[in-house]
N, C-alpha and C. Protein backbone atom coordinates (compact mmCIF):
# COMPACT_ATOMS: atom_id res chain seq x y z
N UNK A 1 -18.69 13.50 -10.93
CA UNK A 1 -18.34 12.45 -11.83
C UNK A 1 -18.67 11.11 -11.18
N UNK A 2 -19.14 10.23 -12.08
CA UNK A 2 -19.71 9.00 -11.10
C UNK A 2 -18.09 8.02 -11.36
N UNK A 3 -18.37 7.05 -10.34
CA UNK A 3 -17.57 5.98 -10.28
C UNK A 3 -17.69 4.66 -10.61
N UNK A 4 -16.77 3.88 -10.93
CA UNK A 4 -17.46 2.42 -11.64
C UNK A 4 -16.20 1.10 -10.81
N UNK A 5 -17.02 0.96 -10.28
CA UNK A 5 -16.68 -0.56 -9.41
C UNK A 5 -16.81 -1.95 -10.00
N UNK A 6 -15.32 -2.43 -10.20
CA UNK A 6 -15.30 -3.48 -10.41
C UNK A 6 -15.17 -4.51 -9.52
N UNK A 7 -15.41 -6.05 -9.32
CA UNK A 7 -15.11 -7.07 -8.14
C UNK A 7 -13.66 -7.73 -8.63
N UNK A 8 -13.32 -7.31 -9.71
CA UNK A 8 -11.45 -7.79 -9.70
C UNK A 8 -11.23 -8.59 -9.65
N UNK A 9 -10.05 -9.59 -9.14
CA UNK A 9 -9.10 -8.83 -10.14
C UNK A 9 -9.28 -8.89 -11.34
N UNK A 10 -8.61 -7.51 -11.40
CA UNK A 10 -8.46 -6.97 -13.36
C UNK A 10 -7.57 -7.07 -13.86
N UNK A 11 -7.34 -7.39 -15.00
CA UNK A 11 -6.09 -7.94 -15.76
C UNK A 11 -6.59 -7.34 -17.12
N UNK A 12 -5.64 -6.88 -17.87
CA UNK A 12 -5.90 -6.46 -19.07
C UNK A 12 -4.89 -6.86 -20.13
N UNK A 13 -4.97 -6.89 -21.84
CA UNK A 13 -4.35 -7.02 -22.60
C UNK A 13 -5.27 -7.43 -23.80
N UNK A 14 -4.31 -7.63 -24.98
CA UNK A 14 -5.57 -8.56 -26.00
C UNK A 14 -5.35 -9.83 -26.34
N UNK A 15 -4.18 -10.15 -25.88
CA UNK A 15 -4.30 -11.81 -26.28
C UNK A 15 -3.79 -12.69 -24.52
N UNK A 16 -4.82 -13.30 -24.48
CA UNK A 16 -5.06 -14.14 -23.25
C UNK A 16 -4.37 -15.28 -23.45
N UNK A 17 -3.82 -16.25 -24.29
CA UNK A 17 -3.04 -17.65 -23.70
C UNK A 17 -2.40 -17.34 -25.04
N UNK A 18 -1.12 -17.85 -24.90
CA UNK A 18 0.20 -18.44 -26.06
C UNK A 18 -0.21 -19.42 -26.68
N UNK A 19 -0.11 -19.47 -27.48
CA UNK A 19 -0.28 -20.43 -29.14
C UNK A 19 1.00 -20.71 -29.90
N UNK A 20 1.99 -19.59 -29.71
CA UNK A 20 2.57 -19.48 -30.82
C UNK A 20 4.16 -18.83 -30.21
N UNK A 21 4.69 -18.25 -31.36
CA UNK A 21 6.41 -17.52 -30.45
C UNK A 21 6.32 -15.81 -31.48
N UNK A 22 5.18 -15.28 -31.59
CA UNK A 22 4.89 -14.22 -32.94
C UNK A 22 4.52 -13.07 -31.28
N UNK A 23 5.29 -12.25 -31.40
CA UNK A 23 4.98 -11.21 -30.07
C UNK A 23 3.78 -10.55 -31.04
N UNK A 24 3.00 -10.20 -30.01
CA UNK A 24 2.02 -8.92 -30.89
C UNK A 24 0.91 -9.40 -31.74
N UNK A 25 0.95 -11.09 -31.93
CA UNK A 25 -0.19 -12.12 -32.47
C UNK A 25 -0.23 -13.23 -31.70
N UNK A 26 0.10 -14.13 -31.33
CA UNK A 26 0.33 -15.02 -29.94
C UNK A 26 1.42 -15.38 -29.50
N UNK A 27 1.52 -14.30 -28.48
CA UNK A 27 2.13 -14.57 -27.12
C UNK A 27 1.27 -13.95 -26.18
N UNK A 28 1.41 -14.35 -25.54
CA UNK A 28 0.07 -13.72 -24.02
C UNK A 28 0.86 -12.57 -23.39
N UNK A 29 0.31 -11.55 -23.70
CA UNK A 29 0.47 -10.44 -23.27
C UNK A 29 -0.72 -9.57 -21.85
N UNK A 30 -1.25 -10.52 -21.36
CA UNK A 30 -2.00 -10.30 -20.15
C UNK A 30 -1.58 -9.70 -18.69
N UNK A 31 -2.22 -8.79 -18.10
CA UNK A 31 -1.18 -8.54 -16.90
C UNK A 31 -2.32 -7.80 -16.19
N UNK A 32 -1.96 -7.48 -14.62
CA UNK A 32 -2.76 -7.32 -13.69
C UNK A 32 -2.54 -5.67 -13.23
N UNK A 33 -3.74 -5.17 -13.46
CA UNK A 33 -3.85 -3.52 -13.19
C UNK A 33 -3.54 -3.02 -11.69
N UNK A 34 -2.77 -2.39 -11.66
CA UNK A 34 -2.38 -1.35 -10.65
C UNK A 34 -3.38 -0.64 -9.35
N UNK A 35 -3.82 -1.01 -8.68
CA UNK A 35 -4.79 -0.42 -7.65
C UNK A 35 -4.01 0.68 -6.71
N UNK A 36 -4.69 1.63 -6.59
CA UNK A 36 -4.24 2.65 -5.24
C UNK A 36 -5.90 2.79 -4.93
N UNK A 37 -5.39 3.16 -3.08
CA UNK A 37 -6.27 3.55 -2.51
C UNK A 37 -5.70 4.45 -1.10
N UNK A 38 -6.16 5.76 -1.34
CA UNK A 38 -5.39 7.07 -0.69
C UNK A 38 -6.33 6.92 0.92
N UNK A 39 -5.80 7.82 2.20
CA UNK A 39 -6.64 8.64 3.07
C UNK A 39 -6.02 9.18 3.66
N UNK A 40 -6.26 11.04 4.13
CA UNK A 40 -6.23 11.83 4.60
C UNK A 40 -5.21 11.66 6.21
N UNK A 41 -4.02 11.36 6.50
CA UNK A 41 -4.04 11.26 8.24
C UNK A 41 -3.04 12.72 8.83
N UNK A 42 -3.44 12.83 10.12
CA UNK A 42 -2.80 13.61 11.14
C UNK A 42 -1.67 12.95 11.97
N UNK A 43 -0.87 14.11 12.12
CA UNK A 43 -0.33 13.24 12.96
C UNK A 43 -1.50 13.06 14.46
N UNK A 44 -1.52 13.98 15.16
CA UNK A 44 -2.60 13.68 16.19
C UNK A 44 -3.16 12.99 16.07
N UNK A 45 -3.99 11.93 15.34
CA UNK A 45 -4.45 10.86 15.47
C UNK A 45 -3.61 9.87 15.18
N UNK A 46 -2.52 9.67 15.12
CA UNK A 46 -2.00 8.61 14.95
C UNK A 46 -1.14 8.47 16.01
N UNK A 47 -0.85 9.22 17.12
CA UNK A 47 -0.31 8.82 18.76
C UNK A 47 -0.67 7.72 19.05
N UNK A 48 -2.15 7.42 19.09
CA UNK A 48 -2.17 5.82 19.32
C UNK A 48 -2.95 5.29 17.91
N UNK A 49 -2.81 4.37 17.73
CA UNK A 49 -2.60 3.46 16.66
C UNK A 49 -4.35 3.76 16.12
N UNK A 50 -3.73 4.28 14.39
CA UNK A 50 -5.22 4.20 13.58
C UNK A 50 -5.48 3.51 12.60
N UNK A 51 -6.85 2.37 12.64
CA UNK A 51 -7.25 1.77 12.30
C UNK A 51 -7.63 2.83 10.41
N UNK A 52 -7.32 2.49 9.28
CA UNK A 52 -7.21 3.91 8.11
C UNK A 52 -8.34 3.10 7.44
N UNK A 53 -9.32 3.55 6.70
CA UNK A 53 -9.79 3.00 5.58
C UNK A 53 -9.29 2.45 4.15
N UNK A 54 -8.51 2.36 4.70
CA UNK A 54 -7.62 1.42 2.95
C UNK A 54 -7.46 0.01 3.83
N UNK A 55 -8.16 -0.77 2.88
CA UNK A 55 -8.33 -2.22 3.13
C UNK A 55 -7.54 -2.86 2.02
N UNK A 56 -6.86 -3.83 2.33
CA UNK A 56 -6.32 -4.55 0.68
C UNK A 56 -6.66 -5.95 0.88
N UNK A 57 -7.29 -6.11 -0.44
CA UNK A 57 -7.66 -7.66 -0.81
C UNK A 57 -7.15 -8.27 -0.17
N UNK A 58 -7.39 -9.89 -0.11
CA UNK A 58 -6.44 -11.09 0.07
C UNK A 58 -5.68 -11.23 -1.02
N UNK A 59 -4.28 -11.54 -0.93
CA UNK A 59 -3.04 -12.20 -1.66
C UNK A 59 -2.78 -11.02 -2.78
N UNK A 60 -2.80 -9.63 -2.43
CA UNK A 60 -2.09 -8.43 -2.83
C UNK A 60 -0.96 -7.96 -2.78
N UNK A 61 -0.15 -8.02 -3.78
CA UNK A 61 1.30 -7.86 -3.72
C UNK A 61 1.28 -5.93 -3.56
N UNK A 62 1.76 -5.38 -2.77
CA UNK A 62 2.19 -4.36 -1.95
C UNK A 62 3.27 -3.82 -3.11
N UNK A 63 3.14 -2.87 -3.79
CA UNK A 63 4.06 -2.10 -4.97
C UNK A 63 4.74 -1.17 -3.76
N UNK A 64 4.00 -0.26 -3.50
CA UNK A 64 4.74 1.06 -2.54
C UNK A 64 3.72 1.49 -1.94
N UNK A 65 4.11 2.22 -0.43
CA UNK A 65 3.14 2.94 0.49
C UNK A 65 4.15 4.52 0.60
N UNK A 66 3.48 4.99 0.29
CA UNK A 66 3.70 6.17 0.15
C UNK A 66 2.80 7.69 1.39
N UNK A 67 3.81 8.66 1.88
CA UNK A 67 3.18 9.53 2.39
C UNK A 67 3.33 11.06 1.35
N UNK A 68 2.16 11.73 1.29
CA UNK A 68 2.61 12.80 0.79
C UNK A 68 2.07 13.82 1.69
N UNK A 69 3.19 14.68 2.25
CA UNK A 69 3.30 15.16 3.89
C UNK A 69 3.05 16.79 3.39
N UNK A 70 2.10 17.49 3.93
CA UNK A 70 2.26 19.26 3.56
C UNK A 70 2.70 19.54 4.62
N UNK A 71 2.67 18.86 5.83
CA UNK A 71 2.90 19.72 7.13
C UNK A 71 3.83 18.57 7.45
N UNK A 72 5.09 18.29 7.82
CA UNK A 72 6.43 17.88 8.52
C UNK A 72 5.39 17.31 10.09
N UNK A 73 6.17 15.78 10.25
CA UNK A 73 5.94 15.11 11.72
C UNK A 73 6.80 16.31 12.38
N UNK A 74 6.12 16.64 13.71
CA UNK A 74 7.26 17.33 14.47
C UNK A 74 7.30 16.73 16.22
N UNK A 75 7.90 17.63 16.74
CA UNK A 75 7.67 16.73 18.25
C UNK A 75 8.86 15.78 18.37
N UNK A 76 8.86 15.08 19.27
CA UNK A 76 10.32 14.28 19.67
C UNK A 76 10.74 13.42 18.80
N UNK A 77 9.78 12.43 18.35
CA UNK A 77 9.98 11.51 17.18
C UNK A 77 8.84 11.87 16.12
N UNK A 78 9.68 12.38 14.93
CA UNK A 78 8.96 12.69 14.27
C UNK A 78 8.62 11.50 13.05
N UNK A 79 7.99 10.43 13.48
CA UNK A 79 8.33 9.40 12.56
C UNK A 79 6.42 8.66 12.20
N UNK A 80 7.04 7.58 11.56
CA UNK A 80 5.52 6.99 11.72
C UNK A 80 5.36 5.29 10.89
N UNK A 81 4.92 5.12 11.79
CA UNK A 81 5.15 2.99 11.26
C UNK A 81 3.49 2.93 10.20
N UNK A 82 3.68 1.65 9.77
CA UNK A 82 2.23 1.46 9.39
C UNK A 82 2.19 -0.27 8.83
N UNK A 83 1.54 -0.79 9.28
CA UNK A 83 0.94 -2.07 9.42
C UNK A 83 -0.65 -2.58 9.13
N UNK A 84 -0.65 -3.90 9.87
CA UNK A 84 -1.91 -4.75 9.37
C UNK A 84 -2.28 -4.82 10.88
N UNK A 85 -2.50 -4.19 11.89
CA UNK A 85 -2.66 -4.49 12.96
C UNK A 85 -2.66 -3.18 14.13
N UNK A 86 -2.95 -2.79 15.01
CA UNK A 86 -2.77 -1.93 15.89
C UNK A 86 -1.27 -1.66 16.19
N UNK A 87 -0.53 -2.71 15.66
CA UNK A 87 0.82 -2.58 16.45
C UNK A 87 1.59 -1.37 15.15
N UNK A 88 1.13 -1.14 13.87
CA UNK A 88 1.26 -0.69 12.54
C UNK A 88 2.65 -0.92 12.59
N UNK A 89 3.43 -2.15 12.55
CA UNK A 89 4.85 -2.04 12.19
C UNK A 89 5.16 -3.47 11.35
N UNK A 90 4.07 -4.10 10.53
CA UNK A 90 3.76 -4.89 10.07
C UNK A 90 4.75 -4.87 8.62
N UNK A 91 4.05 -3.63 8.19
CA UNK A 91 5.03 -2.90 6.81
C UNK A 91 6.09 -1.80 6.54
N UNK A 92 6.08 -1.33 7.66
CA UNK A 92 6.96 -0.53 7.78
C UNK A 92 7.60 0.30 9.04
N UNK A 93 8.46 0.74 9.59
CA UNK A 93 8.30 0.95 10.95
C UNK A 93 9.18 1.99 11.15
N UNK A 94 9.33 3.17 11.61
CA UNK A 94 9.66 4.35 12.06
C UNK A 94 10.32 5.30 10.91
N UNK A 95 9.61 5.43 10.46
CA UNK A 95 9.56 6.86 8.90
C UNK A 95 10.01 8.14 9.20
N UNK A 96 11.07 9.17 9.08
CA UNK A 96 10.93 10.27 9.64
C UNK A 96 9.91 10.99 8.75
N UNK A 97 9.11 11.63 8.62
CA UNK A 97 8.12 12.50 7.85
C UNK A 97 8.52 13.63 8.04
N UNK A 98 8.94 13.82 6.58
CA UNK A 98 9.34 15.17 5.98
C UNK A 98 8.29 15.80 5.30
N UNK A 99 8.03 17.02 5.09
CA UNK A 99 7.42 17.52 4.10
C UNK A 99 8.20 16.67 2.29
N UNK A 100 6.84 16.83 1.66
CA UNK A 100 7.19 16.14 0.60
C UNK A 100 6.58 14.70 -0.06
N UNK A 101 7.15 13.77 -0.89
CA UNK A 101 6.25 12.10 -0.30
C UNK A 101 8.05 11.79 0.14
N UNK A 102 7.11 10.52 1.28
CA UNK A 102 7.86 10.26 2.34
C UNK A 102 7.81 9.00 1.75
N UNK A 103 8.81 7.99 1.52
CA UNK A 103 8.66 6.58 1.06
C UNK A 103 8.44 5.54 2.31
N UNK A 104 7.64 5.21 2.35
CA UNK A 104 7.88 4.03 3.59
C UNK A 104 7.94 2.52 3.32
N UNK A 105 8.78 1.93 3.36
CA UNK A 105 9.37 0.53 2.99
C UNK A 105 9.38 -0.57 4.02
N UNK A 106 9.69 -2.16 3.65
CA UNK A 106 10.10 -2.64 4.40
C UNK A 106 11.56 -3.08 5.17
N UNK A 107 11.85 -2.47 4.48
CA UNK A 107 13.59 -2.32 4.58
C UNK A 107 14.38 -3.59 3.99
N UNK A 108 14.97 -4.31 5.17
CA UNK A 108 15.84 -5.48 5.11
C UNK A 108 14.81 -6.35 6.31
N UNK A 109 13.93 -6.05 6.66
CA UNK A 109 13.35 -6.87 7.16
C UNK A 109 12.05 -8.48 6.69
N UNK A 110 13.25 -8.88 6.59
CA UNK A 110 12.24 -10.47 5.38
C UNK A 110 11.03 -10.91 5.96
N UNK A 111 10.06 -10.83 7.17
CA UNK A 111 8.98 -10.72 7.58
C UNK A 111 8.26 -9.84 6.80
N UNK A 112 8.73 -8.40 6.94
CA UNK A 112 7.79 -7.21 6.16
C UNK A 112 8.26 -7.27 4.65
N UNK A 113 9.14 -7.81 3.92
CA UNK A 113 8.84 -7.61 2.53
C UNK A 113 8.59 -8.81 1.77
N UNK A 114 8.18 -10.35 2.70
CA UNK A 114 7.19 -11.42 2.40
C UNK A 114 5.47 -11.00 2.70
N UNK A 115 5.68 -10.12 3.43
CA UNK A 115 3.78 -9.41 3.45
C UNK A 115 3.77 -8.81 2.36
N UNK A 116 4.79 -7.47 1.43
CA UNK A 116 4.55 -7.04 0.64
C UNK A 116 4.47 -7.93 -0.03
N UNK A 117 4.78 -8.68 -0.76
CA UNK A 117 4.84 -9.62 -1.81
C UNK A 117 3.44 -10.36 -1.84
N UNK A 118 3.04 -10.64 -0.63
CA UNK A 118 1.79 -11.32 -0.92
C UNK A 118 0.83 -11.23 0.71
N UNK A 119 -0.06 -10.72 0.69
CA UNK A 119 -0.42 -9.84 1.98
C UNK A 119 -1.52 -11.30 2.81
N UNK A 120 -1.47 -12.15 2.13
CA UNK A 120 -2.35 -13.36 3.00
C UNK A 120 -3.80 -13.48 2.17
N UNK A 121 -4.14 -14.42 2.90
CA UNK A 121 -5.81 -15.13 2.45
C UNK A 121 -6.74 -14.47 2.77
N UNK A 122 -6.30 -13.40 3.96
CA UNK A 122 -7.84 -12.47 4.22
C UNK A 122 -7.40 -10.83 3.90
N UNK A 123 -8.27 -10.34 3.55
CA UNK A 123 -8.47 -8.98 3.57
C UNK A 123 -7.59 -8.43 5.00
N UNK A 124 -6.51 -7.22 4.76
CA UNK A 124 -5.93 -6.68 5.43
C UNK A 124 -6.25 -5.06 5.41
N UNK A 125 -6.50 -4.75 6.90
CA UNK A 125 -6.71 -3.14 6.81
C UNK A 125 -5.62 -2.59 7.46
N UNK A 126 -5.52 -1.17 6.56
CA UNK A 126 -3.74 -0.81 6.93
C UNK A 126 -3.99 0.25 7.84
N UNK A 127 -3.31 -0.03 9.44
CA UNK A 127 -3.04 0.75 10.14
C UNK A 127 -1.54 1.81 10.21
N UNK A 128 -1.73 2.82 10.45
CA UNK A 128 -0.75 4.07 11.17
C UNK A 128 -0.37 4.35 12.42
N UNK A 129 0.89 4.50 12.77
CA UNK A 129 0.87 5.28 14.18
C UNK A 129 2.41 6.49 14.69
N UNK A 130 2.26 6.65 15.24
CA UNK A 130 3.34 8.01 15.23
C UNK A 130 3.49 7.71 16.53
N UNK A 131 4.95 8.43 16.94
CA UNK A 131 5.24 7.79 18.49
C UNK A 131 4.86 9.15 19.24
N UNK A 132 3.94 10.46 19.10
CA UNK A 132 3.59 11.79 19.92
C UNK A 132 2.73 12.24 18.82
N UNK A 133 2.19 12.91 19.44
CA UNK A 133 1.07 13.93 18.65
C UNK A 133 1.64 15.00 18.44
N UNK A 134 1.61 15.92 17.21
CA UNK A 134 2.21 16.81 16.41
C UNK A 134 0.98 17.28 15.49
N UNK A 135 1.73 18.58 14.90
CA UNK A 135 1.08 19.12 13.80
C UNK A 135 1.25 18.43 12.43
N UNK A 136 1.84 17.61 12.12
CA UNK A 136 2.16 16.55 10.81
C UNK A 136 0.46 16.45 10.35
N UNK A 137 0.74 16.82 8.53
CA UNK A 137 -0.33 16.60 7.89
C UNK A 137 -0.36 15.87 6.27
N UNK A 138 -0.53 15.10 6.64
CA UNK A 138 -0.58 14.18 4.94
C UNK A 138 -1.71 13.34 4.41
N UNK A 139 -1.12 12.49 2.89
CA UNK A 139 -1.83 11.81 2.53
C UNK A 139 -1.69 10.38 2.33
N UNK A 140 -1.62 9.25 2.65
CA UNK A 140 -1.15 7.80 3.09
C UNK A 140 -2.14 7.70 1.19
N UNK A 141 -0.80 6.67 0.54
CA UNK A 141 -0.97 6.15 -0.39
C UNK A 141 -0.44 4.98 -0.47
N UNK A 142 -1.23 3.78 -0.71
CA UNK A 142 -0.79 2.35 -0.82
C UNK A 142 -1.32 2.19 -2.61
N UNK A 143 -0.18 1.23 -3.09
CA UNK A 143 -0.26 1.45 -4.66
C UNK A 143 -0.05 -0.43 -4.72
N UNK A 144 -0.81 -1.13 -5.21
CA UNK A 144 -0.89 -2.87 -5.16
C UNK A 144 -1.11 -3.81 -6.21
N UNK A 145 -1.17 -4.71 -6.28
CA UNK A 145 -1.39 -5.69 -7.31
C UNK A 145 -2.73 -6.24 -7.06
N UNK A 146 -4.10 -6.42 -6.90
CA UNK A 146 -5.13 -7.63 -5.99
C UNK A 146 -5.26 -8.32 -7.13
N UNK A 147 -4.96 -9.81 -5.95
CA UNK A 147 -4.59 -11.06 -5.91
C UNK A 147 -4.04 -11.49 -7.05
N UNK A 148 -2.82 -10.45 -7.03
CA UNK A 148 -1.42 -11.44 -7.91
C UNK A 148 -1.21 -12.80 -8.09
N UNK A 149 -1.45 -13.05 -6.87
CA UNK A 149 -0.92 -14.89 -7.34
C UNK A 149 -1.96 -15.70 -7.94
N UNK A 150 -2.85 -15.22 -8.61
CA UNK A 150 -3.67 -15.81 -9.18
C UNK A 150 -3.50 -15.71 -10.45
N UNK A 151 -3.87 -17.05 -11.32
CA UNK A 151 -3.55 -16.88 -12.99
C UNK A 151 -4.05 -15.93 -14.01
């Protein structure tokens, strides 16, 4: 099946600016489409810090990062951070990974859920890391807005 690439952001609806107070004939009903972008990780590669192929736009509001785990983190800490940086604790930071999807959040930490909200002016690539190498096997899902703060 082929694929079709757009340069975004996409926004969809049928009426683009307010005129009027008539829902469903003018009022602006416009809004910004949902992006995911999945990849494959181990735990074994993520002992030391992996650089993942999911990149997110500049000024992408961060919906949810999601793991969906077939094989359980195991080993001493069975956990796993993930960030904008080698350090991966940018967005989230010590996950236990269960079999199942694993939610990974920013918690109560107002640093990491001002990145979700709006991820900066440059393109961010989302790193992983696990504190031991294990048999842990999943699928890293980031689900976003690109470039929300735009009209």
């Amino acid at each position: 099946m082929g694929k079709t690439t757009f340069s975004g952001p996409i926004r969809a609806g049928n009426i683009a600016n307010t005129t009027g107070t008539t829902l469903g004939e003018n009022v602006k009903n416009v809004g910004s489409v949902v992006m995911v972008q999945t990849v494959p990780i181990t735990q074994a590669l993520t002992a030391t810090a992996l650089g993942t192929t999911i990149v997110l736009p500049a000024n992408s509001h961060i919906l949810n990062v999601t793991m969906l785990n077939t094989v359980a983190w195991d080993g001493v800490a069975s956990t796993l951070s993930a960030g904008t940086s080698a350090t991966a604790t940018e967005l989230a930071a010590l996950t236990t990974m269960t079999v199942g999807i694993v939610n990974l959040t920013p918690g109560t930490d107002a640093t990491r859920a001002a990145l979700w909200d709006d991820t900066g002016t440059a393109d961010d690539q989302v790193w992983v890391k696990s504190a031991n190498t294990g048999a842990g096997v999943g699928t890293l899902t980031v689900r976003y807005i690109q470039a929300h703060d735009l009209p």
